[in-house]
Protein backbone atom coordinates (compact mmCIF):
# COMPACT_ATOMS: atom_id res chain seq x y z
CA UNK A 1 88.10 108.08 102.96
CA UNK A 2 84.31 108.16 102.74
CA UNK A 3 81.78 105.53 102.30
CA UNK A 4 81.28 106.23 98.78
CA UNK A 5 85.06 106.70 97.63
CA UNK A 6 85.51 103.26 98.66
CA UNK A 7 83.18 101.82 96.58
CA UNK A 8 85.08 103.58 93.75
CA UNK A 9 87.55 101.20 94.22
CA UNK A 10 89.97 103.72 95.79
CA UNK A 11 91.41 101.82 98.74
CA UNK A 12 93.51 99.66 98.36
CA UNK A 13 95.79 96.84 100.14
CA UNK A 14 99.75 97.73 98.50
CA UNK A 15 102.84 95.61 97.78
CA UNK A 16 104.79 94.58 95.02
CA UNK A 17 103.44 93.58 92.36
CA UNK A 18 103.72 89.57 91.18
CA UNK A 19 105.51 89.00 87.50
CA UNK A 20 102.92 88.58 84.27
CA UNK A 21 104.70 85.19 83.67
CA UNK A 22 104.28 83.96 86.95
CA UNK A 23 100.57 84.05 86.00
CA UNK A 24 100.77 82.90 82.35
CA UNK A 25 100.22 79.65 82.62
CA UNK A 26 97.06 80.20 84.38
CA UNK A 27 95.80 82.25 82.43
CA UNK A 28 96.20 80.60 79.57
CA UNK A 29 94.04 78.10 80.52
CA UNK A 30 91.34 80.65 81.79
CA UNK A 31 91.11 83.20 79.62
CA UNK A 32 91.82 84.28 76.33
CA UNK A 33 92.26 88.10 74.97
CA UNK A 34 89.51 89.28 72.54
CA UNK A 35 88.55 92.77 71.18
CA UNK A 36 86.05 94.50 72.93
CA UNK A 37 82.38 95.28 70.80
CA UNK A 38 83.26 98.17 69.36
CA UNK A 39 86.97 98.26 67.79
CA UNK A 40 89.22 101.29 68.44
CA UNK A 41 92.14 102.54 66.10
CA UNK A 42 95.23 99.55 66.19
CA UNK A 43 97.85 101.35 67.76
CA UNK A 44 96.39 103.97 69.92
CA UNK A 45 97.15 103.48 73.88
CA UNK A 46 93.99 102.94 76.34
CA UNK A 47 91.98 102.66 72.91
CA UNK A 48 89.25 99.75 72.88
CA UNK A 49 90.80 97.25 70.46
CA UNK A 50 94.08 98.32 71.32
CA UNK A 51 96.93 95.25 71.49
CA UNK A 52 98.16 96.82 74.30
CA UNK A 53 94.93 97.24 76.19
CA UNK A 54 92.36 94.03 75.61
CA UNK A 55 89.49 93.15 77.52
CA UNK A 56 89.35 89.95 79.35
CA UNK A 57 86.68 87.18 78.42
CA UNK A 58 86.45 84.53 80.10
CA UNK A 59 86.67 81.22 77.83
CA UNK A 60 83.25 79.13 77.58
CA UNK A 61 85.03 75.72 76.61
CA UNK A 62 83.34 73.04 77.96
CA UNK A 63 82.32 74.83 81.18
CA UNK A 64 78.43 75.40 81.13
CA UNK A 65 77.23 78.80 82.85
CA UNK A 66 77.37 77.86 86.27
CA UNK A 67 74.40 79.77 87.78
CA UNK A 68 71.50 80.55 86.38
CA UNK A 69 69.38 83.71 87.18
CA UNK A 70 67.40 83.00 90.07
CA UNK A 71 65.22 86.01 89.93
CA UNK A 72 64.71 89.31 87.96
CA UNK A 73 67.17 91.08 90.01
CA UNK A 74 70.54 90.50 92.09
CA UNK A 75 70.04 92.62 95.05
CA UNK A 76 72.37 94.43 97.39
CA UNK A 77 71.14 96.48 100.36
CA UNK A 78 73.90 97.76 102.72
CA UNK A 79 73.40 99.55 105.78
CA UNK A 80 76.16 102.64 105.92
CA UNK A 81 77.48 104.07 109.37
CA UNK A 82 79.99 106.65 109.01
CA UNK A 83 81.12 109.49 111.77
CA UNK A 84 80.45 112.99 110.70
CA UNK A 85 84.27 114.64 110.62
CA UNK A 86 83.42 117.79 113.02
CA UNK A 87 82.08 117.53 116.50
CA UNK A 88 78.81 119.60 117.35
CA UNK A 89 77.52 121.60 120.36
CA UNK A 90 79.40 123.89 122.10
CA UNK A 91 82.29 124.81 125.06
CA UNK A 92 82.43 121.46 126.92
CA UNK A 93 79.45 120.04 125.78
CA UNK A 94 80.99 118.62 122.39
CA UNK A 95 80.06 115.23 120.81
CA UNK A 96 80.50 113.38 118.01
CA UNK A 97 77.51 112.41 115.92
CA UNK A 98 77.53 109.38 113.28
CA UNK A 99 75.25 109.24 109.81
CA UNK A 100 73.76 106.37 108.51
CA UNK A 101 71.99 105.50 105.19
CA UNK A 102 70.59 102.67 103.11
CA UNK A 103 72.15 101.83 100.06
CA UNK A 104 70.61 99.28 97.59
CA UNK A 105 71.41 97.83 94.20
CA UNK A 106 69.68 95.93 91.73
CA UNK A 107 71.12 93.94 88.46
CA UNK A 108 69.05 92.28 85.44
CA UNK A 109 70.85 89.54 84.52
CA UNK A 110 71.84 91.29 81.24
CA UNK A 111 73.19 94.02 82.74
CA UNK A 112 70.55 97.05 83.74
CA UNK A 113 71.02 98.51 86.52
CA UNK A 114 69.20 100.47 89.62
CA UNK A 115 70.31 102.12 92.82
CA UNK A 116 68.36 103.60 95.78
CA UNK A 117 69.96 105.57 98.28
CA UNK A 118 67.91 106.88 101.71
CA UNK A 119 69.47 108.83 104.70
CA UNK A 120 68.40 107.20 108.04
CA UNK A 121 69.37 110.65 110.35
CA UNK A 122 72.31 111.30 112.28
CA UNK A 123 72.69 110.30 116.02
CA UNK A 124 75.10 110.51 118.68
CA UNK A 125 78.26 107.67 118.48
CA UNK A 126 78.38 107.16 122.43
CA UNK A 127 76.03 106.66 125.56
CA UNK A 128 78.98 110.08 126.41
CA UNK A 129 77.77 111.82 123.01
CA UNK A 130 73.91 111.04 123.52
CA UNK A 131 74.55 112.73 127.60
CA UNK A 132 76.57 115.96 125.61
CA UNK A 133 73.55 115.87 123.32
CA UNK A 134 70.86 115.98 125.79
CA UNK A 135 72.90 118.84 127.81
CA UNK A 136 73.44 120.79 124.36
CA UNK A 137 69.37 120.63 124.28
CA UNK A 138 68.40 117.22 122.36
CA UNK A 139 68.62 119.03 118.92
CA UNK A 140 66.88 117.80 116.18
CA UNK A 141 69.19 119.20 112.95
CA UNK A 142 72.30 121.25 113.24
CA UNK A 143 73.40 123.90 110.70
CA UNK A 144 76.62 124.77 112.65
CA UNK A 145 79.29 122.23 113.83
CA UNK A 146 80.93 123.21 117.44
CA UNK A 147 84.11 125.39 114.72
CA UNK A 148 81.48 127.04 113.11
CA UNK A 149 81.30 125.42 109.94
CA UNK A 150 77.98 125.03 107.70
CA UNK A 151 76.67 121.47 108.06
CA UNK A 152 72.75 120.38 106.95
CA UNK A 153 72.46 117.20 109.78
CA UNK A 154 69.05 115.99 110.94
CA UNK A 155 67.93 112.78 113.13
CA UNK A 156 65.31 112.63 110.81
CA UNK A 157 65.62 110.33 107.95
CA UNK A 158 64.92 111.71 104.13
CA UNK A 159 62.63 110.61 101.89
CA UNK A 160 64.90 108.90 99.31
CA UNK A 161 65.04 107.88 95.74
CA UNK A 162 65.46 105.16 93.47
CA UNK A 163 66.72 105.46 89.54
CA UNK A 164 68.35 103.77 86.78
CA UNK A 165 72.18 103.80 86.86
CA UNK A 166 73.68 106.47 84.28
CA UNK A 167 76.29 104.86 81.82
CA UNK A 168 76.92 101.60 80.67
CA UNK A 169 74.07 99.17 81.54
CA UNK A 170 74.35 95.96 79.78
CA UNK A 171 77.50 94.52 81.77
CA UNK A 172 79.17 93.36 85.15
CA UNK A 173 82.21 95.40 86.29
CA UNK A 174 84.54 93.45 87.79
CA UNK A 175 88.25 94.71 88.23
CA UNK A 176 88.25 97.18 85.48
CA UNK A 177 86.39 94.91 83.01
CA UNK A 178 82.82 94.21 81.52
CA UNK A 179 81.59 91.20 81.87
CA UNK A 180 78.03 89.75 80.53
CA UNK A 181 76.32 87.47 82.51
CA UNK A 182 77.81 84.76 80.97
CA UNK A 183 81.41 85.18 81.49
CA UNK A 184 81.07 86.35 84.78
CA UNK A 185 79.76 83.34 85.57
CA UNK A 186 82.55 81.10 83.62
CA UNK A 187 85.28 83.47 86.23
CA UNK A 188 88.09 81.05 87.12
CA UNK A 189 86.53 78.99 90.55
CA UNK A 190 89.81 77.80 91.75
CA UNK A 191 91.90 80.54 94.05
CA UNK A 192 94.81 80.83 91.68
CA UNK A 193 93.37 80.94 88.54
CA UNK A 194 90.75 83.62 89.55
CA UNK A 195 93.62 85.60 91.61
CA UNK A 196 95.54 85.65 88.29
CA UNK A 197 92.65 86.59 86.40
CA UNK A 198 92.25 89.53 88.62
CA UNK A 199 95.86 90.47 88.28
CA UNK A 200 95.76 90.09 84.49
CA UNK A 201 92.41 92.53 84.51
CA UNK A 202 93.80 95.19 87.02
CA UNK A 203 97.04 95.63 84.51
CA UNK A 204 95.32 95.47 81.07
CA UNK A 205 93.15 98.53 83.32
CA UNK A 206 96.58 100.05 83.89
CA UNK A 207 97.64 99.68 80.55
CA UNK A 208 95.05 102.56 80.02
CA UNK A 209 96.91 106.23 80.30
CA UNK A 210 93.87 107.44 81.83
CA UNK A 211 93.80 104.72 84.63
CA UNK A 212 95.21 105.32 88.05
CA UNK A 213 96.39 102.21 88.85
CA UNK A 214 100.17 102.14 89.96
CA UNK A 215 102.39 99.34 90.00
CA UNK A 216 102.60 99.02 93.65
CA UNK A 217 98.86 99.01 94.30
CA UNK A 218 97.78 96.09 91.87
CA UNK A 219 97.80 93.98 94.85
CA UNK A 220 95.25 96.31 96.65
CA UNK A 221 93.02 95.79 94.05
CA UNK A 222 92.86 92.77 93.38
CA UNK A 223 92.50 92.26 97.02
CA UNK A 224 89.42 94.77 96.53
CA UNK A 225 87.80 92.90 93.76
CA UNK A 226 88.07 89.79 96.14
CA UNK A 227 86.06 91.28 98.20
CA UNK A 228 83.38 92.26 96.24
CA UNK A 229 83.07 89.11 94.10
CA UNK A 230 81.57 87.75 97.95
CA UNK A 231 78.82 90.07 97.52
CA UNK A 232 78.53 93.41 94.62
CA UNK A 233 77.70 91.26 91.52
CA UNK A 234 75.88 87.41 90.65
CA UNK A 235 79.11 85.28 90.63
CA UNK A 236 78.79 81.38 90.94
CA UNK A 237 79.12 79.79 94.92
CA UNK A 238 82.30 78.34 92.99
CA UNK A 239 83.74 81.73 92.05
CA UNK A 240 82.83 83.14 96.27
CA UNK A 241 84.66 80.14 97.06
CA UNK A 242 87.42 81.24 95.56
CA UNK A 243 87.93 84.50 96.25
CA UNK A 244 87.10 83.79 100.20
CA UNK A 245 89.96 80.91 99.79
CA UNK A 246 91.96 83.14 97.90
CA UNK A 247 92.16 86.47 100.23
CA UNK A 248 94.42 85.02 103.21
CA UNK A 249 97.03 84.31 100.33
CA UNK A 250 96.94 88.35 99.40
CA UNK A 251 99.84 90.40 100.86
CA UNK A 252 98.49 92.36 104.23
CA UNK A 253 95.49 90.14 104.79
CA UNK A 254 95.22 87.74 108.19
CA UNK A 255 92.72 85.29 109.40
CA UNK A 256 91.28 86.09 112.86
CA UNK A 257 89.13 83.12 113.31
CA UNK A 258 85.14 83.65 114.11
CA UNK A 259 83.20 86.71 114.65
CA UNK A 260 80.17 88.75 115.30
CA UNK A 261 78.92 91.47 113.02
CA UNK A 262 77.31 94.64 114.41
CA UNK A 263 74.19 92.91 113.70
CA UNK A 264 75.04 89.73 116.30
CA UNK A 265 75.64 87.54 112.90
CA UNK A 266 78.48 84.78 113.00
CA UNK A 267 81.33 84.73 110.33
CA UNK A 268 84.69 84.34 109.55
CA UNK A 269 86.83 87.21 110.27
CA UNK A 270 89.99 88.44 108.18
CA UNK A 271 92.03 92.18 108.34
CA UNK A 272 93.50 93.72 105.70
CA UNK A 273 96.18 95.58 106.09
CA UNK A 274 97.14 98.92 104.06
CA UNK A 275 100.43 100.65 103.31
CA UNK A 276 100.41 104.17 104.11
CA UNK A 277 100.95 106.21 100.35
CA UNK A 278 104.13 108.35 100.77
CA UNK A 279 103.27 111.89 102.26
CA UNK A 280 101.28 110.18 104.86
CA UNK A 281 103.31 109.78 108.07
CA UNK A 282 101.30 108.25 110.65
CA UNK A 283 98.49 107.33 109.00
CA UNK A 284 97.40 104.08 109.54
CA UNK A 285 94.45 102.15 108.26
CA UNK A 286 93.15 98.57 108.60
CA UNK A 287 89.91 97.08 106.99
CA UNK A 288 87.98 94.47 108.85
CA UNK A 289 85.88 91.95 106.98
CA UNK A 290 83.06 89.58 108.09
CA UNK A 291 82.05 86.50 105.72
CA UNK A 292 79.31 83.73 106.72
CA UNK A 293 81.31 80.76 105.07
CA UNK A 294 77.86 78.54 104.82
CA UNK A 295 76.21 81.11 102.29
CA UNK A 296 79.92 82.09 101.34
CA UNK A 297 78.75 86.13 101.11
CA UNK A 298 79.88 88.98 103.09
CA UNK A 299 78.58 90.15 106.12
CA UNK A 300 80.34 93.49 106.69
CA UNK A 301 83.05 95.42 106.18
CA UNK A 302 84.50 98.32 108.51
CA UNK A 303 87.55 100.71 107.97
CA UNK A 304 89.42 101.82 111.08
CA UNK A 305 91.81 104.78 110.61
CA UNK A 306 94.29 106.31 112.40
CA UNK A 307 96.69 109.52 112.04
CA UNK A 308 99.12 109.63 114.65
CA UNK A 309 97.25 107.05 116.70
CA UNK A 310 94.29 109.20 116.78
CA UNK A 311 90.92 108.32 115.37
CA UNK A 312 90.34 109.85 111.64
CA UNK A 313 86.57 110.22 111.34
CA UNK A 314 86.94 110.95 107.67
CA UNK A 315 88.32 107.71 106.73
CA UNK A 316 86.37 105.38 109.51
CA UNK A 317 83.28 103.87 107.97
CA UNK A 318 80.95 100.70 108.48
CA UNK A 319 78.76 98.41 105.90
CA UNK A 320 76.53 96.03 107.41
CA UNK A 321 75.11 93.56 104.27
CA UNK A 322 71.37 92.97 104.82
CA UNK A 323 70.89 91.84 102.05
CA UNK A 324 73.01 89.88 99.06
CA UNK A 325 71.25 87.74 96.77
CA UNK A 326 68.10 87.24 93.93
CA UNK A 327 64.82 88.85 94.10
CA UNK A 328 61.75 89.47 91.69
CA UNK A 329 61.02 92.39 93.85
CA UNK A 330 61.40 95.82 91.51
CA UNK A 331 63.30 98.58 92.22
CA UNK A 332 61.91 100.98 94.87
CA UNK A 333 63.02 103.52 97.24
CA UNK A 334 64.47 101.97 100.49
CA UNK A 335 62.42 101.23 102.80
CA UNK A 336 63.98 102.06 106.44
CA UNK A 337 65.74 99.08 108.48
């Protein structure tokens, strides 16, 4: 699983799924069902408007927004690290080589949205790769991997870009859902009420024929949009509380007490555990997760997977956050770390 399919939401953490009345209660006092802006045809399934298939809105009551904008933009820049799935050079002078990029986000409060993307250049993984490397003639860009397949790799990095984000820009995504500023920031701030939230969102998503959520993976992503509430979009401190408080409760997901990240920063660590989906004997996968508890965002994030006990570069990826929070800085092509 690549960097990017993972922040389409496609991993996920799997066990059975908890009862809709377990939750009711909760949610009854959190949220309340209302019709999306534009109404679809009663009756239709996955329609907007839909009984079957509301949106979520969080319930204003007599809870003020929590958070006000603290800037023009909230901005994410992530540091990627993934190893390229074929080896390079040639007869015994093989290595692996990893790829890195810069990833950054930015989010008006009401919804408009930029991204910037920049390749930093591939390098060896190891001190052993670099030495294979030098003996294979310190190349600069390959256009063959050590099978013979067509690659485009340099150690250069790229120039980059920076645009505004196609689709939908006036509202948050959170677990299937869009959210204005407002209700994301009236999201339940107590771990069970936001956990059932979550759960509630992830099946009126499922609801939708065109969804690919199964039963046995709601877990997984609510576990997912735990995750990214500590970082991806302007919640409340009260909501990161939460969801931080509310991830060693998830199915699969263990406290491992402090930590460094790749970048010598100190957090808590927790791993979350994933099911293998049927077909997949031996494949084994475990995400790692680094939060500083003081600001209450994520630090990083690294998958770690396995296939017979053997390292699967395809699915083996690191995020390192730089970055999480306001700025009145404008969008602009990444500048390198």
């Amino acid at each position: 699983m690549t960097s990017h399919d993972r922040r389409q939401q496609t991993k996920a953490v799997v066990s059975p799924a908890r009862s809709l009345t377990a939750i009711g209660a909760v949610l009854a006092a959190v949220c309340v069902l209302a019709p999306p802006g534009t109404a679809g045809t009663p009756g239709t399934p996955g329609t907007p408007g839909t009984p079957g298939t509301p949106e979520l809105r969080p319930v204003a009551a007599s809870r003020p927004v929590a958070d006000p904008a603290q800037g023009a933009y909230w901005h994410t820049r992530t540091l990627w690290t993934s190893v390229h799935p074929r080896k390079m050079g040639s007869g015994s002078d093989r290595y692996e080589v990893e790829e890195r990029h810069v990833y950054e986000t930015w989010v008006a409060p009401g919804g408009k949205q930029w991204s910037g993307f920049r390749r930093l250049g591939t390098r060896p993984k190891s001190p052993a790769d670099d030495r294979a490397w030098r003996r294979d003639g310190s190349p600069a860009t390959w256009n063959r991997s050590a099978d013979g397949m067509t690659v485009v790799l340099s150690t250069r990095p790229d120039k980059g870009r920076v645009g505004a984000a196609k689709g939908r820009s006036d509202a948050f995504h959170v677990a299937g859902q869009q959210l204005s500023y407002e209700e994301l920031q009236r999201l339940p701030a107590d771990p069970a009420g936001l956990r059932g939230w979550i759960e509630k969102a992830v099946r009126v998503r499922k609801a939708d024929p065109t969804a690919d959520v199964p039963e046995d993976a709601v877990d997984g992503h609510v576990t997912r949009t735990l995750v990214e509430l500590l970082y991806q979009v302007p919640a409340p401190r009260g909501v990161r509380v939460a969801a931080y408080r509310a991830l060693p409760a998830m199915p699969g997901v263990h406290a491992r007490g402090t930590a460094k990240d790749a970048r010598g920063r100190t957090g808590e660590r927790l791993s979350l555990d994933h099911r293998p989906h049927p077909g997949q004997k031996g494949f084994e996968q475990e995400t790692e997760v680094i939060v500083d508890t003081g600001a209450m965002l994520l630090l990083s994030e690294g998958v770690r997977t396995t296939i017979d006990g053997k390292p699967f570069a395809n699915k083996t990826s690191t995020e390192i956050v730089l970055h999480a929070g306001w700025t009145d800085a404008a969008p602009s092509v990444p500048a390198l770390p």
